[in-house]
Protein backbone atom coordinates (compact mmCIF):
# COMPACT_ATOMS: atom_id res chain seq x y z
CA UNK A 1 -97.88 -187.17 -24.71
CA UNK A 2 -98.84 -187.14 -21.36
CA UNK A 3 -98.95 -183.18 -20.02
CA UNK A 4 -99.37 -182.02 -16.18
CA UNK A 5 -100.19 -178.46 -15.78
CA UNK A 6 -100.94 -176.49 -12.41
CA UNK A 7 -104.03 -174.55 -13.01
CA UNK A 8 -104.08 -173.35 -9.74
CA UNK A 9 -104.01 -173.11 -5.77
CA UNK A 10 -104.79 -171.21 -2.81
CA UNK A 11 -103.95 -168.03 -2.11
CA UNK A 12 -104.18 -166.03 1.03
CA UNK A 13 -107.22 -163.03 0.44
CA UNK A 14 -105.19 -160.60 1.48
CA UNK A 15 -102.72 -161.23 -0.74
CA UNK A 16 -105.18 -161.14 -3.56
CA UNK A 17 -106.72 -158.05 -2.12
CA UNK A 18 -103.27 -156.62 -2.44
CA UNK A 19 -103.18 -157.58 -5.61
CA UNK A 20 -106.20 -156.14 -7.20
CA UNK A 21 -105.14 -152.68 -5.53
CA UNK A 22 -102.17 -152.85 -7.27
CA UNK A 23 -103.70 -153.82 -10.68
CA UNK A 24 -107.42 -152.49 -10.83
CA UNK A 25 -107.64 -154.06 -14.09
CA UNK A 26 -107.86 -157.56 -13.01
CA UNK A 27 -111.01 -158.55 -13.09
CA UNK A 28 -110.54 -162.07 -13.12
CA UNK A 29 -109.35 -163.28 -9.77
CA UNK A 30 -112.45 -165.56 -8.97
CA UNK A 31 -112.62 -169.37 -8.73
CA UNK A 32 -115.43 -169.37 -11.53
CA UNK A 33 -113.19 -168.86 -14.29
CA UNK A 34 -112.25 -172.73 -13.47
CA UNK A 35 -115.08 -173.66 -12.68
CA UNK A 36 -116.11 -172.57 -16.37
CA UNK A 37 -113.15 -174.13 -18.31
CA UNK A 38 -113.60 -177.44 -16.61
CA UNK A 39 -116.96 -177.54 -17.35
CA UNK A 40 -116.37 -176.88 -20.90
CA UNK A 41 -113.86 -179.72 -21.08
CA UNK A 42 -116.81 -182.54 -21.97
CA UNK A 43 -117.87 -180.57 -25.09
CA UNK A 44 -114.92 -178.60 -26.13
CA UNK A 45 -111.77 -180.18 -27.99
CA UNK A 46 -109.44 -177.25 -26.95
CA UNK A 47 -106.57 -178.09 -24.38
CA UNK A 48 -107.84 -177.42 -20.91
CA UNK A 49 -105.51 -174.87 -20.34
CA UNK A 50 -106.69 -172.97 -23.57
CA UNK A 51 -110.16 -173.44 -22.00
CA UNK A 52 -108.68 -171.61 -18.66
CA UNK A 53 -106.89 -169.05 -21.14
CA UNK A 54 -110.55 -168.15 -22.54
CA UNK A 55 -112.31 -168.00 -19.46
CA UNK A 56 -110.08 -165.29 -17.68
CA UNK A 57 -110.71 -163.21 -20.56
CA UNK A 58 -114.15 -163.49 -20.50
CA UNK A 59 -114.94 -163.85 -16.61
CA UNK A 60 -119.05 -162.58 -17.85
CA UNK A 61 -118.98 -165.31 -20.28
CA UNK A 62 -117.95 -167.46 -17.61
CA UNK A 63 -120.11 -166.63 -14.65
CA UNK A 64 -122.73 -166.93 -17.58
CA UNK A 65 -121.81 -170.79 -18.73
CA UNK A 66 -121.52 -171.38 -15.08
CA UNK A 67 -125.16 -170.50 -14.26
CA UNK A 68 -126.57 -171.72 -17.68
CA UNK A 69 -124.53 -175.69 -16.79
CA UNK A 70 -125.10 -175.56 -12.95
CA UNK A 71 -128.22 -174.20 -12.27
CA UNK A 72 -129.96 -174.72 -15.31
CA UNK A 73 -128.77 -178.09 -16.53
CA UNK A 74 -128.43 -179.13 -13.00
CA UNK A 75 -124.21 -180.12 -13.44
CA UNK A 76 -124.15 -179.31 -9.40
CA UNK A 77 -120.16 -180.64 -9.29
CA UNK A 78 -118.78 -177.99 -11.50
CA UNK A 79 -119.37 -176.19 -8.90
CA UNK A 80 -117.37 -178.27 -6.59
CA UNK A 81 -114.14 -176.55 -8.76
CA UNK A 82 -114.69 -173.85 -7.25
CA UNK A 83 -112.94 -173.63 -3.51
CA UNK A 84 -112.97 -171.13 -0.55
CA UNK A 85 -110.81 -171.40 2.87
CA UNK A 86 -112.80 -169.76 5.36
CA UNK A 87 -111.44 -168.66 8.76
CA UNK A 88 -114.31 -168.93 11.52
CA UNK A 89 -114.11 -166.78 14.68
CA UNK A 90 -115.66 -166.44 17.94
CA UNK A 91 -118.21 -169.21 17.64
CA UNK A 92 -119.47 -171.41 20.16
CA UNK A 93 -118.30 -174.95 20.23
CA UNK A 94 -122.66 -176.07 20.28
CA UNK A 95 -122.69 -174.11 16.77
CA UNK A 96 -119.58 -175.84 15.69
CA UNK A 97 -120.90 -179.24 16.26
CA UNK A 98 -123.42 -177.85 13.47
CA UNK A 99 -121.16 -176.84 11.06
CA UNK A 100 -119.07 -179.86 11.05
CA UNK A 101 -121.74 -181.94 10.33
CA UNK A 102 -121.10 -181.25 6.47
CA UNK A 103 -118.78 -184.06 5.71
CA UNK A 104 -117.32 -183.26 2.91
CA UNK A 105 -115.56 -180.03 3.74
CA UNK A 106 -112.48 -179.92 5.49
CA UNK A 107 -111.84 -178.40 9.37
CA UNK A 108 -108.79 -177.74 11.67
CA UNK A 109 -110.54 -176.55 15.03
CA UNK A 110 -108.79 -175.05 17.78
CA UNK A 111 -108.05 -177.40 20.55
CA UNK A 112 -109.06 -177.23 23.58
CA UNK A 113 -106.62 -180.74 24.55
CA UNK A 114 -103.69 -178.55 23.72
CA UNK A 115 -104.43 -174.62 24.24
CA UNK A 116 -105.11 -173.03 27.38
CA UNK A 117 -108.30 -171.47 27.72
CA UNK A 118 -109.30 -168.03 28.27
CA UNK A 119 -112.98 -166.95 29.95
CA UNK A 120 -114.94 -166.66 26.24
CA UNK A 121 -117.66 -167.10 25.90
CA UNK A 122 -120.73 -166.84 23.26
CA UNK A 123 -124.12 -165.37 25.22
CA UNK A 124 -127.02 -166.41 22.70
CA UNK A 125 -129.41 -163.92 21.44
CA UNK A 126 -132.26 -166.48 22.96
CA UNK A 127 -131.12 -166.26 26.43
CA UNK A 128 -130.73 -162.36 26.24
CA UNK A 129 -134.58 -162.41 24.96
CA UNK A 130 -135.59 -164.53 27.57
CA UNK A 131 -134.28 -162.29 30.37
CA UNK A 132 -131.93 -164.86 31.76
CA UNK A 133 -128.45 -163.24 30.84
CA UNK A 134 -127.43 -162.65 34.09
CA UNK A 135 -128.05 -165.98 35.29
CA UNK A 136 -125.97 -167.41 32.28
CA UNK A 137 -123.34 -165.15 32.93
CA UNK A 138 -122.47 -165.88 36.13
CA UNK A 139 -123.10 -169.72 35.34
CA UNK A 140 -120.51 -169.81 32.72
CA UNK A 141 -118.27 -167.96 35.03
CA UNK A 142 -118.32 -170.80 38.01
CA UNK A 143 -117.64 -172.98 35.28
CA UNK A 144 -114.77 -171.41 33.87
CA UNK A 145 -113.38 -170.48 37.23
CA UNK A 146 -113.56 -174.14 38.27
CA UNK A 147 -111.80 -174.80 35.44
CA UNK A 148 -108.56 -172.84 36.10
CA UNK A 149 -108.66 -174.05 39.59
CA UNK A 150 -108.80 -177.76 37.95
CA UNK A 151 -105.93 -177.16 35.71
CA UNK A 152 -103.76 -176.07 38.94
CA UNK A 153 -105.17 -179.16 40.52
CA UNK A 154 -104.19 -181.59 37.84
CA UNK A 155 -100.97 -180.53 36.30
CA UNK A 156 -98.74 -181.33 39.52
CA UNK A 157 -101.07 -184.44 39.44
CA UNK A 158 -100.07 -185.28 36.25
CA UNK A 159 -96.38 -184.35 36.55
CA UNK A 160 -95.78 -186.73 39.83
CA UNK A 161 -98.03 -189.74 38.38
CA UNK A 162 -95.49 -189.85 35.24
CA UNK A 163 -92.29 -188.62 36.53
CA UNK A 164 -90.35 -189.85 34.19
CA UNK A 165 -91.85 -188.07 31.12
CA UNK A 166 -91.90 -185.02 33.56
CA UNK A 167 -88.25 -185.74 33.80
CA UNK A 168 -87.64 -184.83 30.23
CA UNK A 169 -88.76 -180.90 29.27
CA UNK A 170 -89.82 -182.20 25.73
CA UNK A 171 -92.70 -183.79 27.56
CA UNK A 172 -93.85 -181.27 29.12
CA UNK A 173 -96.52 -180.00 26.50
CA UNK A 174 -97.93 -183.39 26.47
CA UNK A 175 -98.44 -183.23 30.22
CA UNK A 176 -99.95 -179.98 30.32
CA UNK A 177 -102.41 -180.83 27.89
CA UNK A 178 -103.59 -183.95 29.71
CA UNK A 179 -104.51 -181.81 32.71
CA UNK A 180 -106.13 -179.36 30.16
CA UNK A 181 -107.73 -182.54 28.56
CA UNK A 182 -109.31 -183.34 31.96
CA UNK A 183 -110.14 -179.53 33.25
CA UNK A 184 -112.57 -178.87 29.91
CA UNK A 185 -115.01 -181.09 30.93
CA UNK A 186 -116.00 -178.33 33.29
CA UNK A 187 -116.38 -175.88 30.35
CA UNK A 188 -119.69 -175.19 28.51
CA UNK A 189 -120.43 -175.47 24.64
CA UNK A 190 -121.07 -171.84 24.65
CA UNK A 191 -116.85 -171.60 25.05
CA UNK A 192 -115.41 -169.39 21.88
CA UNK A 193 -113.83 -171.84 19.12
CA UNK A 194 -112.64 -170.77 16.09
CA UNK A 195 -112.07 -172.75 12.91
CA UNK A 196 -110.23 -172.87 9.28
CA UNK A 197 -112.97 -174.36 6.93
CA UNK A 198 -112.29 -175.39 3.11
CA UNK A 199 -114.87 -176.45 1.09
CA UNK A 200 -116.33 -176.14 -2.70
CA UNK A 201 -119.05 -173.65 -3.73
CA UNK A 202 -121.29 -176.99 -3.89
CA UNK A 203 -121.52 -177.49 -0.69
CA UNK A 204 -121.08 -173.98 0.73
CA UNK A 205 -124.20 -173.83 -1.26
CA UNK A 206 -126.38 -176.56 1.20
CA UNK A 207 -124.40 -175.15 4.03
CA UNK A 208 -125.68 -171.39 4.17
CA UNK A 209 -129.46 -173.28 3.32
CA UNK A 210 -129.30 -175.56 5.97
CA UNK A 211 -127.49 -173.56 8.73
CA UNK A 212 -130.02 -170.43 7.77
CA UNK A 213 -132.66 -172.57 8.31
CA UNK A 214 -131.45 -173.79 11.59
CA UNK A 215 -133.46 -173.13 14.94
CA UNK A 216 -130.79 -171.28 16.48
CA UNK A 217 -130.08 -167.44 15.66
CA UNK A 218 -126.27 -168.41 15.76
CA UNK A 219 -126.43 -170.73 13.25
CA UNK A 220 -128.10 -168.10 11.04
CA UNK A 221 -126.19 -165.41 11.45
CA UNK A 222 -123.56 -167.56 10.45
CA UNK A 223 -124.97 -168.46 7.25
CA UNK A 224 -125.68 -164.74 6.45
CA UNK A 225 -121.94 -163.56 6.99
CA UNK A 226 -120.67 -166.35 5.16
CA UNK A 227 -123.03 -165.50 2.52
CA UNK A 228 -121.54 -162.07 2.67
CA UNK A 229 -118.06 -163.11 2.65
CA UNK A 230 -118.43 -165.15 -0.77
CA UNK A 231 -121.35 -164.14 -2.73
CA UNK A 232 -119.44 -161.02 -4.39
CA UNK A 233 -116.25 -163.74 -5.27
CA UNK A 234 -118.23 -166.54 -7.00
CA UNK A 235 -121.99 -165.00 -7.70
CA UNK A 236 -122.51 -167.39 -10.79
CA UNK A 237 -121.54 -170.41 -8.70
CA UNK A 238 -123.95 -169.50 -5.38
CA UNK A 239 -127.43 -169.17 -5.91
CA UNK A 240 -129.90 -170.45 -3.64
CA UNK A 241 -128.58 -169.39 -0.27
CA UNK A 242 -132.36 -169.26 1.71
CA UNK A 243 -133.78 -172.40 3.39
CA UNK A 244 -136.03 -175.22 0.73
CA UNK A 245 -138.69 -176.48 2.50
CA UNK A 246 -137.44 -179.19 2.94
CA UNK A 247 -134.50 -177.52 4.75
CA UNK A 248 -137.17 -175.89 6.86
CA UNK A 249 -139.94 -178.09 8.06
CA UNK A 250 -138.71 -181.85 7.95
CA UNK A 251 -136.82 -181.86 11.54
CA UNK A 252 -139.79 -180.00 13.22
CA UNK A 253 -142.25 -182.08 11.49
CA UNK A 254 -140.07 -185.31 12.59
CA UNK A 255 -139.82 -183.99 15.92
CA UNK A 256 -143.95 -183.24 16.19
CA UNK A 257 -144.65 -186.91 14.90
CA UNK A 258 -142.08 -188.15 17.59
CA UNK A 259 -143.90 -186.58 20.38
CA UNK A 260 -147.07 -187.34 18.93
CA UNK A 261 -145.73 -191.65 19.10
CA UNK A 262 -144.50 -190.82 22.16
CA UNK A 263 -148.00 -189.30 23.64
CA UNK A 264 -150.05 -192.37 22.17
CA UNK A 265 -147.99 -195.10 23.69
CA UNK A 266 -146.72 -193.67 26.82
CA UNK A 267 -148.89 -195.90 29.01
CA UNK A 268 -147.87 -199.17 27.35
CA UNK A 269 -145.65 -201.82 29.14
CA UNK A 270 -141.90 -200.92 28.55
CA UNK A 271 -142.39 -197.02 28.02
CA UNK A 272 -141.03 -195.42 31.10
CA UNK A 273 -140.75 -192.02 32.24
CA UNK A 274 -137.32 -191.62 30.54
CA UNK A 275 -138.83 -191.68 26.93
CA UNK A 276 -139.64 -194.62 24.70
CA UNK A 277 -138.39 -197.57 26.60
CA UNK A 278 -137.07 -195.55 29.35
CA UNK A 279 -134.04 -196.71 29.36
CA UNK A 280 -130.68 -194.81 30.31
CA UNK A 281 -127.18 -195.72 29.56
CA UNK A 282 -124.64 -195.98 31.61
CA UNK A 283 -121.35 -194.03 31.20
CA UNK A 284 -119.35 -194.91 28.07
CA UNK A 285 -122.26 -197.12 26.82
CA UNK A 286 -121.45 -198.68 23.51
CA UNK A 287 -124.04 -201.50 22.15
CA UNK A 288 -123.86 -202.93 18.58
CA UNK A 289 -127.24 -202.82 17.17
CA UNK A 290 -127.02 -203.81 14.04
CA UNK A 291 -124.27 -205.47 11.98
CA UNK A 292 -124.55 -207.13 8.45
CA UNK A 293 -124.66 -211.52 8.65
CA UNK A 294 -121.52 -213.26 7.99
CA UNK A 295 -119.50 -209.94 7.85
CA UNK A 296 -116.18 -211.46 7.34
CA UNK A 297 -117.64 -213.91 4.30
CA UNK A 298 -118.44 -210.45 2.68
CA UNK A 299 -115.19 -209.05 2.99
CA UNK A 300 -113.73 -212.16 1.91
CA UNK A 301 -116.00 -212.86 -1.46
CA UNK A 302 -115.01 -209.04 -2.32
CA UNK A 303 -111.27 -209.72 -1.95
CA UNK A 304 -111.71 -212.64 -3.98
CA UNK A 305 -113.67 -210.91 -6.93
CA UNK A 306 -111.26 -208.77 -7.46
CA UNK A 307 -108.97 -211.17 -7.79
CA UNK A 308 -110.42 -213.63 -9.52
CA UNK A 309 -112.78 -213.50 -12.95
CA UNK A 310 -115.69 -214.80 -10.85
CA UNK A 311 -118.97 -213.66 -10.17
CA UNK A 312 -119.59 -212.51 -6.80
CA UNK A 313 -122.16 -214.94 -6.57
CA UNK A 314 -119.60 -217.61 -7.40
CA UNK A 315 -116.97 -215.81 -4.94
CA UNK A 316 -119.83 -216.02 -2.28
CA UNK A 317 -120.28 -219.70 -2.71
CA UNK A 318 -116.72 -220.61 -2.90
CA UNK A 319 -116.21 -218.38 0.47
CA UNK A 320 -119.14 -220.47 2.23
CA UNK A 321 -117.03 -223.76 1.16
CA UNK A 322 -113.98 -222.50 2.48
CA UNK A 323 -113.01 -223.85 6.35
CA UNK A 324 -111.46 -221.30 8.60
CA UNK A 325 -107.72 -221.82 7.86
CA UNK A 326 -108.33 -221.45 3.70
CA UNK A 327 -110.20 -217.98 5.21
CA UNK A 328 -107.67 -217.07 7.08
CA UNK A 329 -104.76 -217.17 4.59
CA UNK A 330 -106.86 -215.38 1.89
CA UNK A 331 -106.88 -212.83 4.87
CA UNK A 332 -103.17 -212.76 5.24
CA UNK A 333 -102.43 -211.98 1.92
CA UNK A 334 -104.79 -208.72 2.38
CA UNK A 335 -102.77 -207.84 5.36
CA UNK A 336 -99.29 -209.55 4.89
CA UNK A 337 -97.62 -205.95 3.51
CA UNK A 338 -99.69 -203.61 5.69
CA UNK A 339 -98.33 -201.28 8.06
CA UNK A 340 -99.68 -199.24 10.97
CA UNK A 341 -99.72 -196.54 8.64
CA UNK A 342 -101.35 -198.50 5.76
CA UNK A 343 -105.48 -198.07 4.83
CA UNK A 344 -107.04 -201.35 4.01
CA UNK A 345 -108.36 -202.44 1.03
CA UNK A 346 -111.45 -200.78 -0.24
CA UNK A 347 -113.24 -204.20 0.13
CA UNK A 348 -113.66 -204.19 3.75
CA UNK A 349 -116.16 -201.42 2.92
CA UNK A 350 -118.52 -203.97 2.50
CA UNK A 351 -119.00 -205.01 6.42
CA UNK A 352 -121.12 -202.58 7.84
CA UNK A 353 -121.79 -202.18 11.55
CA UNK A 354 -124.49 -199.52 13.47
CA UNK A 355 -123.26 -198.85 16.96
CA UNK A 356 -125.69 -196.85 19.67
CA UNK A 357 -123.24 -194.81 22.01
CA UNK A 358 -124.16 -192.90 25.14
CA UNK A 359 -121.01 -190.22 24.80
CA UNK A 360 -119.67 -187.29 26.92
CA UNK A 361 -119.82 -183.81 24.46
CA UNK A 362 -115.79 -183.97 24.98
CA UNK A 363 -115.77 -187.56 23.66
CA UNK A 364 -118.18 -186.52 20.61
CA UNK A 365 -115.95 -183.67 19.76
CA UNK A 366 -113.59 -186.19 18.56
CA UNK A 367 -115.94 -188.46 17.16
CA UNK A 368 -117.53 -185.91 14.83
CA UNK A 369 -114.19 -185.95 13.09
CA UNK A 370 -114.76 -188.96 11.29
CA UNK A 371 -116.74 -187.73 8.21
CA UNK A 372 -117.05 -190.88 6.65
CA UNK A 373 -119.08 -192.97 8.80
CA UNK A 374 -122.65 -192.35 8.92
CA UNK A 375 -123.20 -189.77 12.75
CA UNK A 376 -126.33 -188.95 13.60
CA UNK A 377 -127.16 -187.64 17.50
CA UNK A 378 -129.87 -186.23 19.51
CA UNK A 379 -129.96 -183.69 22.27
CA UNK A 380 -127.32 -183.20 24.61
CA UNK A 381 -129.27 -184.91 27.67
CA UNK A 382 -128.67 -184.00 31.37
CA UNK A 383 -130.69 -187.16 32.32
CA UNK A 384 -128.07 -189.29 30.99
CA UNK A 385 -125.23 -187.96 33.45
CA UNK A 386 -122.56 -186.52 33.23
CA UNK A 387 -118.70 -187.40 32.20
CA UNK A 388 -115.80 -187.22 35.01
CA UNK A 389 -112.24 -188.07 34.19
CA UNK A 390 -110.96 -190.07 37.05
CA UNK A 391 -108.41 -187.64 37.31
CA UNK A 392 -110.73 -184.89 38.81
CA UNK A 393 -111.85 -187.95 41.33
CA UNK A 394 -108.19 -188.71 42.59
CA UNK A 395 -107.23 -185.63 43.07
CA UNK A 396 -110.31 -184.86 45.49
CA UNK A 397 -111.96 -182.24 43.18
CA UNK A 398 -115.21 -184.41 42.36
CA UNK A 399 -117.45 -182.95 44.81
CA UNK A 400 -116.70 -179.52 43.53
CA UNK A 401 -117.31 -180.40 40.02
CA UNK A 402 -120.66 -181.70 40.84
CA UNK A 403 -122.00 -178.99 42.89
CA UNK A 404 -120.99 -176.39 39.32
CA UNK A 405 -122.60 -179.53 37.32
CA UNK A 406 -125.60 -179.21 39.82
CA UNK A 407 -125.49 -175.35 39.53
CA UNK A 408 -125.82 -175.83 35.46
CA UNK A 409 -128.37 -177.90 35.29
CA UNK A 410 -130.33 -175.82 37.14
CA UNK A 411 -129.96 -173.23 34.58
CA UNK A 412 -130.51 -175.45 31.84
CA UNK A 413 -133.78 -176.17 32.99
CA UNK A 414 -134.93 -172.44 33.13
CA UNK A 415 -133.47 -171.54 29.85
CA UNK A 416 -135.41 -175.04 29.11
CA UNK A 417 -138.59 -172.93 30.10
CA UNK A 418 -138.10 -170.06 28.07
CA UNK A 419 -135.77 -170.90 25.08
CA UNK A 420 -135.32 -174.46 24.80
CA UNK A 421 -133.69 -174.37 21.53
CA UNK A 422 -130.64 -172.66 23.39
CA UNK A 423 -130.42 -174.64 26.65
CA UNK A 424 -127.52 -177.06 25.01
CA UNK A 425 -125.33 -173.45 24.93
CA UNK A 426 -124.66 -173.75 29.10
CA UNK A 427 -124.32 -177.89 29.49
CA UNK A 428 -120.61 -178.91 30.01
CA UNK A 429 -118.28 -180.70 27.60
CA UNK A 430 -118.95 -183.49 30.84
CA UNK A 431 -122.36 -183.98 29.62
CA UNK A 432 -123.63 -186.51 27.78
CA UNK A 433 -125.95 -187.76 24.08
CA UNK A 434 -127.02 -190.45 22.45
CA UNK A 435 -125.66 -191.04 19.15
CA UNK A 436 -126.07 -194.10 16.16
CA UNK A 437 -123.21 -194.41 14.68
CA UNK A 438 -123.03 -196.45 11.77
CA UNK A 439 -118.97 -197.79 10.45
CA UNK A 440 -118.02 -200.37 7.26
CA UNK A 441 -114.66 -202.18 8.79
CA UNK A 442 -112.55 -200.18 7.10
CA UNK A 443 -113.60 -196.73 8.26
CA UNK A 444 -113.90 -198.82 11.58
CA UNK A 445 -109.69 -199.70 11.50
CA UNK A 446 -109.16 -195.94 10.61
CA UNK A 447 -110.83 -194.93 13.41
CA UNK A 448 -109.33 -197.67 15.76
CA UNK A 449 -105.49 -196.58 14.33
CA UNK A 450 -106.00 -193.04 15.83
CA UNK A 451 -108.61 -193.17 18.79
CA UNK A 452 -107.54 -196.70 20.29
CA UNK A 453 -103.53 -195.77 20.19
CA UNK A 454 -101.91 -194.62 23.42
CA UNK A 455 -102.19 -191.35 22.46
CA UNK A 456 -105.40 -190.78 21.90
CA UNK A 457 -107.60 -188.95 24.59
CA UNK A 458 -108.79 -191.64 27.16
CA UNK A 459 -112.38 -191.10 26.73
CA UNK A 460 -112.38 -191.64 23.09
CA UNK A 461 -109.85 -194.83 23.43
CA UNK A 462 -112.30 -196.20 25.97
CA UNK A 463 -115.17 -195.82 23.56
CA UNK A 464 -113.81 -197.55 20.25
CA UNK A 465 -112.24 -200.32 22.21
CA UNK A 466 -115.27 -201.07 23.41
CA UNK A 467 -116.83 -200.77 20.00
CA UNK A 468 -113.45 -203.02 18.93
CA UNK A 469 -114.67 -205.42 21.25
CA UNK A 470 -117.87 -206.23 20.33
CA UNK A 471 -117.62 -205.91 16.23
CA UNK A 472 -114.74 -208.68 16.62
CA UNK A 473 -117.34 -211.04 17.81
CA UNK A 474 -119.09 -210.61 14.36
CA UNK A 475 -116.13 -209.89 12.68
CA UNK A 476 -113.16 -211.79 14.20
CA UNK A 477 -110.80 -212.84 11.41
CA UNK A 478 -110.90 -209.14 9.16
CA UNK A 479 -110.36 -207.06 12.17
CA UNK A 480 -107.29 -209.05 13.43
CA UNK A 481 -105.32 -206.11 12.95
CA UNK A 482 -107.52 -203.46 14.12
CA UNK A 483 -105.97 -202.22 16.35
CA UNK A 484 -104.08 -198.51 17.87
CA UNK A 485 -100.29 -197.92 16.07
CA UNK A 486 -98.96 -198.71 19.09
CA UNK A 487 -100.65 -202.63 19.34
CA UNK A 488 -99.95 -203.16 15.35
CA UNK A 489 -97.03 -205.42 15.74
CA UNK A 490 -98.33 -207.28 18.43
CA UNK A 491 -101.35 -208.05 16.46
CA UNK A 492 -99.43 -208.64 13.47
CA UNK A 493 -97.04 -211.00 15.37
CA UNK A 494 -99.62 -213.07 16.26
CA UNK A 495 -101.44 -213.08 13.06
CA UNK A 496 -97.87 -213.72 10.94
CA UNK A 497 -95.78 -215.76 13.90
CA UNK A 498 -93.54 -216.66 10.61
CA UNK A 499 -92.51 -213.19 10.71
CA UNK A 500 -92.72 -210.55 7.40
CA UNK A 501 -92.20 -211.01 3.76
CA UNK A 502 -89.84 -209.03 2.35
């Protein structure tokens, strides 16, 4: 008989701190004792919850199994039972570019579309060493100052260009924040952020390595207070907090083989000043590199494998026999009960496209979010310009914005002198990296149902409708109804003009 029990769920630390003051005999309030039932479950015949019932009375028994199964058999996702919600404070926004690169924890940032910001700011222990606090100091402050003078600038802007949202007071929130939107590309990555983080002990685990092994002090001492924070509530479950080699030495290494290419072949034909090939892109620049041959055949044999009893050899050849109208109705039936609120099938996993993007850091703080797709970046590059919402142009305030741009970069390039790990901390959320970016079609709709709606910040919208429009020339008849919420029933219109099934 089928039996559904609740073993568990989160619970505020300071209402588990007041707990344990009020009952010193608990000694059991740790996410191990879970993690030690559960693993028990594969060799044990005992209920699971008599499993839980044994482990809270023995929580050194536990910790014990726990150790013995995940370190020493190597079991690494027992650990992943285990699961901490971690506020994060006073960091910069570089550092939490860094953090958020581990995908598969979860993250609700502070906005800086929707809140108002104040003059914070994180000074790096880098630029205090290398005698050029001052001169980031008042650097950041021109920046922020701009930026309040900005947000005065472009809220009445705002309110008279759309005076009929301004008309109701309900809008109003959503107009202030698209003047903030616009005003934080003035801002620098050292700006204050702050975070709520949940993730399991398995991958807090390669988080404190990798961020302690990271070249900037910020990034450490974030590993070693995080350490701090958990080590005493799970010590069975994390282990090897300090940097692997590997951890260590591979980026450096990478990045002295790079330059060492780079030296060797700088005088051949197509290497320009600008780095290998010497090319820079212009603003917004999306190109499609890469994207797999006959994508839409792919998604189409997968649909039909599962369901059909065919190989997928067999589905592929009956796909390359079918002409485009037999396509497009096996199509239709994958999409004929979808909504804009709908994922699509897991097939369209199997389409895989790799996108190179030229984006501002504003635009890439939205981008990061998707956790699925494959993101990997270089330096934030001043040489690739610099972001400016047309906004800031019509209302006369570009000039201004480029001399504090000018003014930044000039600092950059003496902190690039003395500390260049830390020169990133005082570029603007205006300037702008290379990424690769690599999508299957159905993290690719996800990501076109949030970022190309209405909604969505322009310079993200702008980005994945470009990337929209080039993957539907390799891709035409899967991604008919990729599109924003607000074009789904226009695309579905045209792609059902018969209207709906009920």
């Amino acid at each position: 008989m089928m039996k559904i029990l609740l073993a568990g769920y989160n619970l505020d630390y300071e209402t588990i701190r007041q707990l344990q003051a009020a009952r010193p005999d608990l000694c059991n309030l740790t996410p191990e004792t879970l993690s030690a039932a559960y693993a028990r479950i594969s060799r044990d015949p005992r209920p699971v919850d008599a499993l839980r019932a044994v482990a809270r009375e023995e929580v050194e028994k536990a910790r014990q199994s726990n150790r013995t199964i995940v370190f020493g058999l190597g079991h690494s996702s027992v650990a992943e039972h285990a699961v901490f919600n971690i506020d994060v404070i006073g960091v910069s926004r570089l550092v939490v570019e860094e953090i958020e690169k581990f995908r598969l924890c979860s993250y609700t940032e502070k906005s800086q579309r929707y809140i108002l910001l104040a003059d914070d700011a994180v000074i790096p222990e880098e630029v205090r060493e290398a005698g050029l606090e001052e001169t980031f100091r008042e650097t950041i402050g021109k920046q922020n100052a701009l930026y309040h003078v900005l947000y005065d600038k472009l809220l009445p802007y705002v309110l008279e260009k759309h005076p009929e949202m301004a008309a109701l007071p309900e809008n109003r929130s959503t107009l202030e924040g698209w003047a903030k939107e616009d005003a934080r590309y003035i801002v620098s990555l050292a700006t204050e952020a702050q975070l709520g983080m949940t993730l399991n002990a398995r991958n807090l685990e390669l988080l404190l390595r990798r961020l302690a092994a990271h070249p900037l002090e910020e990034c450490r001492t974030f590993s070693r207070q995080l350490y701090e924070r958990t080590f005493e509530i799970a010590p069975s479950l994390i282990r090897y907090a300090e940097p692997t080699p590997f951890d260590r030495d591979t980026r450096s290494a990478l990045l002295r083989a790079g330059e060492a290419l780079l030296a060797r072949h700088s005088g051949e034909e197509g290497y320009g000043e600008g780095g290998l090939g010497g090319e820079k892109n212009e603003q917004g620049a999306v190109r499609l590199i890469d994207a797999v041959p006959d994508a839409d055949d792919r998604i189409l044999a997968a649909l039909l494998h599962t369901s059909s009893a065919l190989s997928l050899g067999r589905c592929r050849t009956l796909v390359r026999r079918m002409d485009t109208t037999e396509k497009t109705a096996l199509l239709q039936e994958a999409f004929r009960f979808l909504s804009e609120h709908d994922t699509v099938l897991r097939e369209f996993e199997y389409a895989d496209l790799t996108f190179e993007l030229t984006l501002s850091a504003s635009c890439f703080a939205q981008l990061k979010r998707h956790r699925m797709a494959t993101l990997t970046v270089q330096d934030y590059d001043p040489d690739l310009g610099t972001t400016i919402p047309a906004a800031i142009v019509e209302t006369g305030m570009e000039p201004t914005f480029r001399e504090v741009i000018a003014r930044t970069e000039a600092v950059y390039r003496q902190i690039v002198q003395r500390a260049p790990q830390a020169a990133a901390y005082i570029l603007s959320n205006a300037h702008r990296r290379r990424a690769i970016l690599k999508v299957n079609a159905r993290e690719l709709y996800h990501m076109a149902r949030l970022r190309a709606d209405v909604h969505a910040q322009w310079d993200i919208r702008r980005l994945v409708n470009d990337m929209l429009v080039l993957a539907r020339k390799v891709m035409p008849l899967s991604l008919a109804l990729a599109t924003g919420k607000d074009g789904f029933a226009t695309a579905y219109r045209n792609l059902f003009p018969e209207g709906k099934k009920e």
